[in-house]
PDB file of N, CA and C in Angstrom:
ATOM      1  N   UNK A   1     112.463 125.073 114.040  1.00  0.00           N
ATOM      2  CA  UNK A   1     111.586 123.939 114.234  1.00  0.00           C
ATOM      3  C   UNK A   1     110.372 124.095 113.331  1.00  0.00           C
ATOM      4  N   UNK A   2     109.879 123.080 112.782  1.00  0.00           N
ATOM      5  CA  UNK A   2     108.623 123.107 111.967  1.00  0.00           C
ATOM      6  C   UNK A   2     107.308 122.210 112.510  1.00  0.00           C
ATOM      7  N   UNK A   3     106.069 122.515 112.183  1.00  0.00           N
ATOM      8  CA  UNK A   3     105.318 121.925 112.269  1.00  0.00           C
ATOM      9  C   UNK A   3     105.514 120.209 112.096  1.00  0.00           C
ATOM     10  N   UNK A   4     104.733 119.715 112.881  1.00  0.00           N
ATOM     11  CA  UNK A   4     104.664 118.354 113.168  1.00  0.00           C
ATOM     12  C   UNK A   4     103.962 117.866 111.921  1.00  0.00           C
ATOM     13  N   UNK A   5     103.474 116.670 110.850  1.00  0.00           N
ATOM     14  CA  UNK A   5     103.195 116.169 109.955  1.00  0.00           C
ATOM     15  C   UNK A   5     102.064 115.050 110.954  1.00  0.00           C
ATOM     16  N   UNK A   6     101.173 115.142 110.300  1.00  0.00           N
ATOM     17  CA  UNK A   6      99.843 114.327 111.347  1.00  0.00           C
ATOM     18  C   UNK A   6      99.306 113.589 109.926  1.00  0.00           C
ATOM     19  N   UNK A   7      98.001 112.594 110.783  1.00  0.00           N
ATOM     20  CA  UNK A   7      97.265 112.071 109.033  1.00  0.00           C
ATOM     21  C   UNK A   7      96.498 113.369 108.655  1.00  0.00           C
ATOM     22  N   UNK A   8      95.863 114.629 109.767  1.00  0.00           N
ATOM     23  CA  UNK A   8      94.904 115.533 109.394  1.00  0.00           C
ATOM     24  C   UNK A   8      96.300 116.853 108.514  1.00  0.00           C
ATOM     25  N   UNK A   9      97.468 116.385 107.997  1.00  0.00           N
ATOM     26  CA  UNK A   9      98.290 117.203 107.576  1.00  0.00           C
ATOM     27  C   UNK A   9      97.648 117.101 106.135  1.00  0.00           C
ATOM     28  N   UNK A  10      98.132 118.316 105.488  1.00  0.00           N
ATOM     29  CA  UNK A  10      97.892 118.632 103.529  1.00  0.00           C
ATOM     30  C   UNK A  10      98.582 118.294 102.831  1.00  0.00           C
ATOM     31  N   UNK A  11      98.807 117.462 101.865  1.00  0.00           N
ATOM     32  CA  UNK A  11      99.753 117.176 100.833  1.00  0.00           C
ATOM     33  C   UNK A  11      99.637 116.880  99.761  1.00  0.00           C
ATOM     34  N   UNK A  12     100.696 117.443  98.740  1.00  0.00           N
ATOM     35  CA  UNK A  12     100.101 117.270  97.797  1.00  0.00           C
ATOM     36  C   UNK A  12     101.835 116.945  96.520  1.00  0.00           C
ATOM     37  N   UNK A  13     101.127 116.008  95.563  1.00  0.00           N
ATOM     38  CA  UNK A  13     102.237 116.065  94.934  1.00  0.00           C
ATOM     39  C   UNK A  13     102.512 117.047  94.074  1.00  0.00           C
ATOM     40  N   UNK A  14     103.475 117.587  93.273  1.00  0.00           N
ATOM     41  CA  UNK A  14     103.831 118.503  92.472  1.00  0.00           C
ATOM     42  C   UNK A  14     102.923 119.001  91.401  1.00  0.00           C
ATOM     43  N   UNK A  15     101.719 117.536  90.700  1.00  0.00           N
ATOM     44  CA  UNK A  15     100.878 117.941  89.682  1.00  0.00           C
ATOM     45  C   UNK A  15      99.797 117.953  89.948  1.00  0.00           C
ATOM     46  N   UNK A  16      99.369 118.053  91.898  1.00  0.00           N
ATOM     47  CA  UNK A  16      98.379 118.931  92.184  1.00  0.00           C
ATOM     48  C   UNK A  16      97.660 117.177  93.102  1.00  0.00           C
ATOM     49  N   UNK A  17      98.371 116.014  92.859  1.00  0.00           N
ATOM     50  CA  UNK A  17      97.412 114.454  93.532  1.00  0.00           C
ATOM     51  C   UNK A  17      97.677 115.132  94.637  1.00  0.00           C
ATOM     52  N   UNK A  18      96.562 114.244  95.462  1.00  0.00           N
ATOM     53  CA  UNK A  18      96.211 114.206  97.057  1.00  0.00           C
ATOM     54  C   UNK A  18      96.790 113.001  97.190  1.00  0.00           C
ATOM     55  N   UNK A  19      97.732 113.403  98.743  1.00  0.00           N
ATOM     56  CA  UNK A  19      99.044 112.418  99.588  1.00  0.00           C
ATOM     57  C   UNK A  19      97.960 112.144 100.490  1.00  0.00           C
ATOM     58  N   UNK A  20      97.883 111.282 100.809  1.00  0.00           N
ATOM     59  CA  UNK A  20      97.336 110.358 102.443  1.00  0.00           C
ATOM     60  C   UNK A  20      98.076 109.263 102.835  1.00  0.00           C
ATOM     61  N   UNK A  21      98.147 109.727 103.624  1.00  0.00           N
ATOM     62  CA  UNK A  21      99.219 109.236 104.980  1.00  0.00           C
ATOM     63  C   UNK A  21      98.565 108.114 105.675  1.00  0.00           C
ATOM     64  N   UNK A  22      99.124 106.551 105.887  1.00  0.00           N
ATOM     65  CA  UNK A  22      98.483 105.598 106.653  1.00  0.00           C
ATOM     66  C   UNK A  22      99.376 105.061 107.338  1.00  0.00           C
ATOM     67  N   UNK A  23      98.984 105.733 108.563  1.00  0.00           N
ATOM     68  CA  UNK A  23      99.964 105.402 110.007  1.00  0.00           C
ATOM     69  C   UNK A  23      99.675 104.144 110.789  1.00  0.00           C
ATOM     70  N   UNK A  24     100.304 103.682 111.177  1.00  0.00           N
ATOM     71  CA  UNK A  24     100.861 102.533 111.712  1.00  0.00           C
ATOM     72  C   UNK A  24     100.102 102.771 113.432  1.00  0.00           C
ATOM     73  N   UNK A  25     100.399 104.204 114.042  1.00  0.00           N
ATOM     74  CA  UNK A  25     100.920 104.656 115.041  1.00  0.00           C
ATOM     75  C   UNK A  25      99.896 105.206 115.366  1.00  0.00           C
ATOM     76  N   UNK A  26      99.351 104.439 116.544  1.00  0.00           N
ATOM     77  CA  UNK A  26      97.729 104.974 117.206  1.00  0.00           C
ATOM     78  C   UNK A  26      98.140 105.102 118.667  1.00  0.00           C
ATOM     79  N   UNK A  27      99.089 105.429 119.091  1.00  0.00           N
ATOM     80  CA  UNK A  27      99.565 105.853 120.444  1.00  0.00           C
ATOM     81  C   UNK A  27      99.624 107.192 120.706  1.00  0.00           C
ATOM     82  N   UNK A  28     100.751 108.200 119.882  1.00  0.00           N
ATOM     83  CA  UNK A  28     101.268 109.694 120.013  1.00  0.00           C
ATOM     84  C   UNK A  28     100.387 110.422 118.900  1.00  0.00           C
ATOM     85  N   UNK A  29      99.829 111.467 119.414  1.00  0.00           N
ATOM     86  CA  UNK A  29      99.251 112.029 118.507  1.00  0.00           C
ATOM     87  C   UNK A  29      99.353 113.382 118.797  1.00  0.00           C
ATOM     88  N   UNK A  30      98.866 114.074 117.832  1.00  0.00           N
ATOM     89  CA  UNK A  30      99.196 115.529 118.120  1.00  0.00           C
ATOM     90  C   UNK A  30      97.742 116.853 117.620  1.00  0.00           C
ATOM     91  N   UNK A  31      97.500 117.487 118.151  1.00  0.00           N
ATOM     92  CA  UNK A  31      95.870 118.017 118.060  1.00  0.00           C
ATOM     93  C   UNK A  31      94.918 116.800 117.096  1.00  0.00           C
ATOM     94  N   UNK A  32      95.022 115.772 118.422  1.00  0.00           N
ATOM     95  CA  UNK A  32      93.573 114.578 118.183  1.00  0.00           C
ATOM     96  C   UNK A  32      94.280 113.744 116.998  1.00  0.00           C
ATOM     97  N   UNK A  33      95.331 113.871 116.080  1.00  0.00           N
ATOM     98  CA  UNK A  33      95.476 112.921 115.164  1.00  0.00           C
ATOM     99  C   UNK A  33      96.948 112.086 115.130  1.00  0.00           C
ATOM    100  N   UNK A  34      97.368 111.156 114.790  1.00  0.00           N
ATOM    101  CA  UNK A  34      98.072 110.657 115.297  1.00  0.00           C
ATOM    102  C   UNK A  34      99.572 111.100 113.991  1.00  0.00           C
ATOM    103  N   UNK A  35     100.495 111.152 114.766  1.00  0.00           N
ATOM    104  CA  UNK A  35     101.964 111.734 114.758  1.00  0.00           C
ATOM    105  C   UNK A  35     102.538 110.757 113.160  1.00  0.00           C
ATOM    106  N   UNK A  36     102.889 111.488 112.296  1.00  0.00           N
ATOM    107  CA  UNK A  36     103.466 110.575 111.373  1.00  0.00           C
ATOM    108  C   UNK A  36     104.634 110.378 111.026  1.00  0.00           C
ATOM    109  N   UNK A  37     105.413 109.293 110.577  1.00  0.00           N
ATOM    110  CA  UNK A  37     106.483 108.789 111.215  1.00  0.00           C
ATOM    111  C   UNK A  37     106.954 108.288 109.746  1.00  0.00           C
ATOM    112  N   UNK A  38     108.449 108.055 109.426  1.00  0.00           N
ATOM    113  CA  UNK A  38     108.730 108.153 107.893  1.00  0.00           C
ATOM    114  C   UNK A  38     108.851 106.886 107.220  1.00  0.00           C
ATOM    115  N   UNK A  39     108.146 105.856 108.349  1.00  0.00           N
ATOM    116  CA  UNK A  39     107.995 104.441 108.004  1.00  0.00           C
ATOM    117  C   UNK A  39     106.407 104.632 107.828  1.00  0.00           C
ATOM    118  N   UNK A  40     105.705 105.138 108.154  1.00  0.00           N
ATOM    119  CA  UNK A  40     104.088 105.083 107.120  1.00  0.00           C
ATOM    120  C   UNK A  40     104.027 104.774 106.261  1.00  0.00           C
ATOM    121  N   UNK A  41     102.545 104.879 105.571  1.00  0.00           N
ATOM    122  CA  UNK A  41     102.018 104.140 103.835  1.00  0.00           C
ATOM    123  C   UNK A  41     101.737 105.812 103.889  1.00  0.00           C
ATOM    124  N   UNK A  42     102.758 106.174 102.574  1.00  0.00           N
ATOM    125  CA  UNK A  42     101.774 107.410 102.101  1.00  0.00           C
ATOM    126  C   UNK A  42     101.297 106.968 100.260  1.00  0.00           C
ATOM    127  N   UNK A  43     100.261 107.420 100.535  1.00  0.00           N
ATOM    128  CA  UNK A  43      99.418 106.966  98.614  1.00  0.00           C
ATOM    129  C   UNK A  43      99.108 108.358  97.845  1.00  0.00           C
ATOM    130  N   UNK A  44      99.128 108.549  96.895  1.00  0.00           N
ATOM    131  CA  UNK A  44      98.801 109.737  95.995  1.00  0.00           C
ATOM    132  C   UNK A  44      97.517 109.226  94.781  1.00  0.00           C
ATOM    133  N   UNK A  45      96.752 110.174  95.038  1.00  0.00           N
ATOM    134  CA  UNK A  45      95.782 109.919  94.299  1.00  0.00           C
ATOM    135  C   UNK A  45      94.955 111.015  93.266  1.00  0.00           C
ATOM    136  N   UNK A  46      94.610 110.795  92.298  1.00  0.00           N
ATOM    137  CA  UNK A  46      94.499 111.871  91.193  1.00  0.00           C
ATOM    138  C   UNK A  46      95.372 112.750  90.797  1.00  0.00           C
ATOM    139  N   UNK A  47      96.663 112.168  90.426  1.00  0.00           N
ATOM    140  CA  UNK A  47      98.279 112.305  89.633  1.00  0.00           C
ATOM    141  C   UNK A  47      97.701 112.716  88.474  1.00  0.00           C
ATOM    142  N   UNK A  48      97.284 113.970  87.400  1.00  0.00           N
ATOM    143  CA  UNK A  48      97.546 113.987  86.022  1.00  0.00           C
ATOM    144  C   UNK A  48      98.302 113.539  85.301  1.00  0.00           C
ATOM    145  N   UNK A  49      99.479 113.824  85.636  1.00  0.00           N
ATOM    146  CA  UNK A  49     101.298 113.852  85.531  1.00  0.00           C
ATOM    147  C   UNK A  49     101.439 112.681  83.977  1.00  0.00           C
ATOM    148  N   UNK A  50     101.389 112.986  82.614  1.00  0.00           N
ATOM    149  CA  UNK A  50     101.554 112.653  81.788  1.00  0.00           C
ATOM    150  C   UNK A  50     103.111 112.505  81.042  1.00  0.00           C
ATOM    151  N   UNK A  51     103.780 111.460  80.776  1.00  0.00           N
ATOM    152  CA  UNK A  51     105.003 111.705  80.038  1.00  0.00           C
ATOM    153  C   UNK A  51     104.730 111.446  78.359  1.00  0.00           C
ATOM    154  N   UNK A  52     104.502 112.772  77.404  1.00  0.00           N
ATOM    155  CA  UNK A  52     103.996 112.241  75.831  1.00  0.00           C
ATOM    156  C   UNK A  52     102.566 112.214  75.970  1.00  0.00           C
ATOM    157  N   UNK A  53     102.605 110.695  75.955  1.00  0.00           N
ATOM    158  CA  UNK A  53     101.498 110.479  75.574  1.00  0.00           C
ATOM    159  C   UNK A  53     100.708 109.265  76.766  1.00  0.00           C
ATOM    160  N   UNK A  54     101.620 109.066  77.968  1.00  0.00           N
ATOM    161  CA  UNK A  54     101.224 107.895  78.557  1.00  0.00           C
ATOM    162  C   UNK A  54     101.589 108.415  80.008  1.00  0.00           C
ATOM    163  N   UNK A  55     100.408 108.133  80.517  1.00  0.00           N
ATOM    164  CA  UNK A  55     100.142 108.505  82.043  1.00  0.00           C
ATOM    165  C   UNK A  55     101.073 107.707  83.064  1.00  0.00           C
ATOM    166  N   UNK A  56     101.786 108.861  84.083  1.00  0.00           N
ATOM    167  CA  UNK A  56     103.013 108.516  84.665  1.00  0.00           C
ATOM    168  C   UNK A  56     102.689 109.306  85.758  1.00  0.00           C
ATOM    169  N   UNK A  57     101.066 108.813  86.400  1.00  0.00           N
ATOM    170  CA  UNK A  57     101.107 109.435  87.875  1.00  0.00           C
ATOM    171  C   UNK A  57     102.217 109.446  89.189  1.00  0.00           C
ATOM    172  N   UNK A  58     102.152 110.097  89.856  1.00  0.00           N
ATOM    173  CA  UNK A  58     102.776 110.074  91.277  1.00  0.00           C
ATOM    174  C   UNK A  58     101.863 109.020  92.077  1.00  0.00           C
ATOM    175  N   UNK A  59     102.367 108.100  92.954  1.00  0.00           N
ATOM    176  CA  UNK A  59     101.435 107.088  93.424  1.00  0.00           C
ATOM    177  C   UNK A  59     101.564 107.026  94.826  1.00  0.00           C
ATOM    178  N   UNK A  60     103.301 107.331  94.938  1.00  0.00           N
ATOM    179  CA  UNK A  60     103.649 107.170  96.658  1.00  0.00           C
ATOM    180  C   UNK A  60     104.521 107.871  96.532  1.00  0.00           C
ATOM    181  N   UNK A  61     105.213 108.107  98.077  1.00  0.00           N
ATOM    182  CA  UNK A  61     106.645 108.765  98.971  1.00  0.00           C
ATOM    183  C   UNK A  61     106.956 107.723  99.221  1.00  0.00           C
ATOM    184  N   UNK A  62     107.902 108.801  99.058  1.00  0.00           N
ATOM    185  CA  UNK A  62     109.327 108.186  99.688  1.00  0.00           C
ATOM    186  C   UNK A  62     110.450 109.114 100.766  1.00  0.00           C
ATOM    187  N   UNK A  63     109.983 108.682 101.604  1.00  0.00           N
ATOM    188  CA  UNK A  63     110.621 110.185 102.741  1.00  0.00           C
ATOM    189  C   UNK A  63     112.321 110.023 102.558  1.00  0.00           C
ATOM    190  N   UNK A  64     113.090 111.232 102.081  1.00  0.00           N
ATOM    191  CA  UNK A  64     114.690 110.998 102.003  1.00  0.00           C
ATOM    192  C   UNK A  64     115.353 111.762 103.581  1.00  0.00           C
ATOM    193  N   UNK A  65     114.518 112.675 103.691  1.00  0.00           N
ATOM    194  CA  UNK A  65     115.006 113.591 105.209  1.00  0.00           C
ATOM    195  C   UNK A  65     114.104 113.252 106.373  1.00  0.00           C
ATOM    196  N   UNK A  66     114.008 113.132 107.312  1.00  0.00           N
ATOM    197  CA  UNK A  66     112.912 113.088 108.426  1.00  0.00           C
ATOM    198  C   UNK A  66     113.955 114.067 109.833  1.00  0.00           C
ATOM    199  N   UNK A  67     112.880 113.895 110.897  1.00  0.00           N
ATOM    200  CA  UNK A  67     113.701 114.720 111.929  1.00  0.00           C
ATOM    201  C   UNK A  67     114.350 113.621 112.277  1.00  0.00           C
ATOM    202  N   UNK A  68     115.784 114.695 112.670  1.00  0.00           N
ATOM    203  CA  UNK A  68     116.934 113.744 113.762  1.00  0.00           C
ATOM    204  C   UNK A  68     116.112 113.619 114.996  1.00  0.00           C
ATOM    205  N   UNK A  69     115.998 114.583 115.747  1.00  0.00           N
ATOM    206  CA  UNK A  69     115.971 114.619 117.123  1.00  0.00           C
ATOM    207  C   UNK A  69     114.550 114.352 117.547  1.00  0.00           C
ATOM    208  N   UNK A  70     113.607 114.013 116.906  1.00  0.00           N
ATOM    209  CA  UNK A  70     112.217 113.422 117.431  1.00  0.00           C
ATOM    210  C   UNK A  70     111.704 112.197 117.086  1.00  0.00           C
ATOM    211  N   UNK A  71     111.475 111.482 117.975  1.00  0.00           N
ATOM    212  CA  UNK A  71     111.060 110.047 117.445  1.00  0.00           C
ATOM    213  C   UNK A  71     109.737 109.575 117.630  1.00  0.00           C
ATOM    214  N   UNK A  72     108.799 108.653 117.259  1.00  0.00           N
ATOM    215  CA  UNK A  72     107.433 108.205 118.161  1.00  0.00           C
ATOM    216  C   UNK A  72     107.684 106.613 117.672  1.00  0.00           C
ATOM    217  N   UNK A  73     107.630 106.111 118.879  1.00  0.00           N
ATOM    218  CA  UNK A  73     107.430 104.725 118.591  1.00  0.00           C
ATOM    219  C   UNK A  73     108.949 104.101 117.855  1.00  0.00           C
ATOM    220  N   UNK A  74     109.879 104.840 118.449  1.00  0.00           N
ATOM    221  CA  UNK A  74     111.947 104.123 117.468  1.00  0.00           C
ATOM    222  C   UNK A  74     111.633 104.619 116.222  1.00  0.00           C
ATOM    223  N   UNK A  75     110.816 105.409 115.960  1.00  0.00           N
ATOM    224  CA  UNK A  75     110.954 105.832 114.093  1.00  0.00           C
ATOM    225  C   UNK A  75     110.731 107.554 114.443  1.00  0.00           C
ATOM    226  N   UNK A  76     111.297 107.888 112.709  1.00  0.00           N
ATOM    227  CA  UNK A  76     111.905 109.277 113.521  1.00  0.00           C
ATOM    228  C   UNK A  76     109.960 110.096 112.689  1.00  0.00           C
ATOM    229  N   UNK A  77     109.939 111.351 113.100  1.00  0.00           N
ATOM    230  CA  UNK A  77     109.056 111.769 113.030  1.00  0.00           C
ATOM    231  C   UNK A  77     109.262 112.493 111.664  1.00  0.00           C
ATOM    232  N   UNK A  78     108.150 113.377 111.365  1.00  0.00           N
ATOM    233  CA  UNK A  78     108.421 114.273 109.874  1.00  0.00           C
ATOM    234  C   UNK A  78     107.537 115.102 109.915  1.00  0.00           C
ATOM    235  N   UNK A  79     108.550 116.139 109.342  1.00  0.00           N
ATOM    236  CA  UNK A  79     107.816 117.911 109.767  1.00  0.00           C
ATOM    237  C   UNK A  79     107.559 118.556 108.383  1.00  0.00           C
ATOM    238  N   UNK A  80     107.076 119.641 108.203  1.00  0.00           N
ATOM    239  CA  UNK A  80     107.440 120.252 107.365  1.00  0.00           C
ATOM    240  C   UNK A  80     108.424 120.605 106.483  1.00  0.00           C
ATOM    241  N   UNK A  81     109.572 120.459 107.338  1.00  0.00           N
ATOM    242  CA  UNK A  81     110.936 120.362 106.727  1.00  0.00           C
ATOM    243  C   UNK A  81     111.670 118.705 106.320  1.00  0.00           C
ATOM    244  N   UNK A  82     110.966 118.179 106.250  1.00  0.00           N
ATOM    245  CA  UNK A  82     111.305 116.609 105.807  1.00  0.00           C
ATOM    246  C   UNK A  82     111.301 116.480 104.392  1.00  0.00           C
ATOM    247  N   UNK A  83     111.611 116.156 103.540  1.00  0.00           N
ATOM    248  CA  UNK A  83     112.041 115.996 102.445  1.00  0.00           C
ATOM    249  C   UNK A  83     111.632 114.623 101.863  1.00  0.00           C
ATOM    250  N   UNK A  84     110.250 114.976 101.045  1.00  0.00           N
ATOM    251  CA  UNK A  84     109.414 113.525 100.774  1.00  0.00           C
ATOM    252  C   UNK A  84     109.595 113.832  99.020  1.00  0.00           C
ATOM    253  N   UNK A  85     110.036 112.595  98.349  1.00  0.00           N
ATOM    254  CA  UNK A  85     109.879 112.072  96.617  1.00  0.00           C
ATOM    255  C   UNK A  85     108.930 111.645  96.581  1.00  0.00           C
ATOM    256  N   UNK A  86     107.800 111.956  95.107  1.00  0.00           N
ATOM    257  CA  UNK A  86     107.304 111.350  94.918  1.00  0.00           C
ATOM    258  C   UNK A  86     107.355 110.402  93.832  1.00  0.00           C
ATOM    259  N   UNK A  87     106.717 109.296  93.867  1.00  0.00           N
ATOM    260  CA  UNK A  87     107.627 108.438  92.619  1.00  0.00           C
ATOM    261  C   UNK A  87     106.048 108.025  91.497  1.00  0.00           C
ATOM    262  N   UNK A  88     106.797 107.757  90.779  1.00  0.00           N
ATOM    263  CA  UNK A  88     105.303 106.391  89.848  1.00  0.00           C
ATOM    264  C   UNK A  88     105.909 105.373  90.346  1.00  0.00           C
ATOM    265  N   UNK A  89     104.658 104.979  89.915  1.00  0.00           N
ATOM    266  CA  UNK A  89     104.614 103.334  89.796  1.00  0.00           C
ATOM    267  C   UNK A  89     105.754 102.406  89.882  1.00  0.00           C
ATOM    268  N   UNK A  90     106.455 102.815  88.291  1.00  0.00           N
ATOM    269  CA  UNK A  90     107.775 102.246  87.946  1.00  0.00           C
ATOM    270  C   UNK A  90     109.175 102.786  88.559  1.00  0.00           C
ATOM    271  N   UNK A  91     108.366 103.714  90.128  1.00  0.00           N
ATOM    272  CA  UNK A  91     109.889 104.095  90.862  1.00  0.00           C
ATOM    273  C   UNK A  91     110.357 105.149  90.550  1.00  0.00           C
ATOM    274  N   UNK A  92     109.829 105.832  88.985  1.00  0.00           N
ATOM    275  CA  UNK A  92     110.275 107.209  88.637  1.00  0.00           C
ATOM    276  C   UNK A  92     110.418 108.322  89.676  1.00  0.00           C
ATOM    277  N   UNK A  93     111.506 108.904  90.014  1.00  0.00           N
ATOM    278  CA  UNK A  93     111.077 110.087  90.431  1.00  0.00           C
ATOM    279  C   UNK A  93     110.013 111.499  89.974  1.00  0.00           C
ATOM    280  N   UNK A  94     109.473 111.944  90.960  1.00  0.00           N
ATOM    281  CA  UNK A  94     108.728 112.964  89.695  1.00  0.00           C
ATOM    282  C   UNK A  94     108.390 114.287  90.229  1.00  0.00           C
ATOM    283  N   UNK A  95     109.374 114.325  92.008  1.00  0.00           N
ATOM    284  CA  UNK A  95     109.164 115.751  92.286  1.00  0.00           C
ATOM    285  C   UNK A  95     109.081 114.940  93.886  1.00  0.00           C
ATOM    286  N   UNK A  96     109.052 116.457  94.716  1.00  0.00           N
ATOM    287  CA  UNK A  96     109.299 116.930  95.876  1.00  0.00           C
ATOM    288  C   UNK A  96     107.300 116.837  96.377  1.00  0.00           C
ATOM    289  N   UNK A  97     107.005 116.418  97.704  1.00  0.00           N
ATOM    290  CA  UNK A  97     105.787 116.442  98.209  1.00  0.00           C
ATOM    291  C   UNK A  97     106.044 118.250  98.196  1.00  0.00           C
ATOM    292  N   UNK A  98     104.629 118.487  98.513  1.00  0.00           N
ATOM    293  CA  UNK A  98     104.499 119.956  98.764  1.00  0.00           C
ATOM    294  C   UNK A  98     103.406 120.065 100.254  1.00  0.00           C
ATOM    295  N   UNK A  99     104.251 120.445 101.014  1.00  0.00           N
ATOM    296  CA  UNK A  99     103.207 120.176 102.292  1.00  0.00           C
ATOM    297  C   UNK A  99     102.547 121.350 102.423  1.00  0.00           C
ATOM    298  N   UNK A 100     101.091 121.363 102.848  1.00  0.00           N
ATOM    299  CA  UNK A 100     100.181 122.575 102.505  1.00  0.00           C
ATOM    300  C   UNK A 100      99.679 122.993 103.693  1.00  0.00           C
ATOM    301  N   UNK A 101      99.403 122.082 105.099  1.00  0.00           N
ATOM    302  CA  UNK A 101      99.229 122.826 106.113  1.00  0.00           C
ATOM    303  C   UNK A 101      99.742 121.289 107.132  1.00  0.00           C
ATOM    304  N   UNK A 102     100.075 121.675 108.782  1.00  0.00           N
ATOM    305  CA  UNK A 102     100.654 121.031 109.599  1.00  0.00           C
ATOM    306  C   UNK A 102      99.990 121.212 110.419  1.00  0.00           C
ATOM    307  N   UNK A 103     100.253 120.301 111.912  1.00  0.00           N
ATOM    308  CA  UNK A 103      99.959 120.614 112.994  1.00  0.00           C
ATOM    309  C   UNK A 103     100.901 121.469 113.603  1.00  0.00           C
ATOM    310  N   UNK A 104     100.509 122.670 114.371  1.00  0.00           N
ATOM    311  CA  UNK A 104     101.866 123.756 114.383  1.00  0.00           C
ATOM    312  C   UNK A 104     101.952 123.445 115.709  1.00  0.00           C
ATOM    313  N   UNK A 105     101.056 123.027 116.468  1.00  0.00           N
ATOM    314  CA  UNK A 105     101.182 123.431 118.026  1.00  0.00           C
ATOM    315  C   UNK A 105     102.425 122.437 118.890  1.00  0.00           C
ATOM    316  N   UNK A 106     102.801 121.590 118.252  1.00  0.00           N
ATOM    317  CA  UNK A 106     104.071 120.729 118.473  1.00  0.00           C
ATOM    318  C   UNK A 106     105.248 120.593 117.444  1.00  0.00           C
ATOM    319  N   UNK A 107     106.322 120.852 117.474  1.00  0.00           N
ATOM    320  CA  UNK A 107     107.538 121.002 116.561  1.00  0.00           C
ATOM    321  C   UNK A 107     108.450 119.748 116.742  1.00  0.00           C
ATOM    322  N   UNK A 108     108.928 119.271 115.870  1.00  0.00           N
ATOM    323  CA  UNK A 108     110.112 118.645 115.279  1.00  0.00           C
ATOM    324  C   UNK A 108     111.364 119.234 115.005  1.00  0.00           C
ATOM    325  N   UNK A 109     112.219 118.219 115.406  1.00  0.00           N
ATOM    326  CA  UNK A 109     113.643 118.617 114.627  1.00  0.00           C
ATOM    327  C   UNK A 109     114.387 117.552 113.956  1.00  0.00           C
TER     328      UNK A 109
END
């Protein structure tokens, strides 16, 4: 089981942008912040991520794994072990989120 994914969770994309998470979901929460769920807005912000010569930030996720067995609100939850893309703009793929710290005191599966 892994840590639970909250808005007070760390993330970051591969070339170092800051992920923030905008939840929907002001009901379940987990140490004071509320539970994030793989239908959220996540945004990336300060992407270096250059292709050549022309800037090809990371902008958003795209969650491909979330937990089976935990849900909040009919949508499934996302842990540490969830498996988030990050894309540009134009949909590019451009790497794997890197989650940097969780809420541990409640687990997902």
């Amino acid at each position: 089981m892994s840590g639970l994914l909250t808005t007070e969770s760390v993330m970051m994309c591969p070339h170092g942008g800051a992920v923030t998470a905008i939840s929907s979901n002001s009901r379940v929460t987990a140490g004071g912040a509320p539970v994030l769920r793989s239908t959220d807005t996540f945004v990336i912000a300060g992407c270096p991520f250059v292709l050549g010569t022309v800037p090809s930030p990371c902008v958003t996720v795209q969650w491909l794994t979330q937990d089976l067995r935990s849900q909040v609100l009919r949508d499934s939850t996302l842990s540490e072990s969830s498996m988030g893309l990050c894309l540009a703009a134009d949909q590019a793929p451009q790497g794997t989120v890197l989650v940097m710290s969780t809420q541990e005191l409640v687990s997902g599966q």
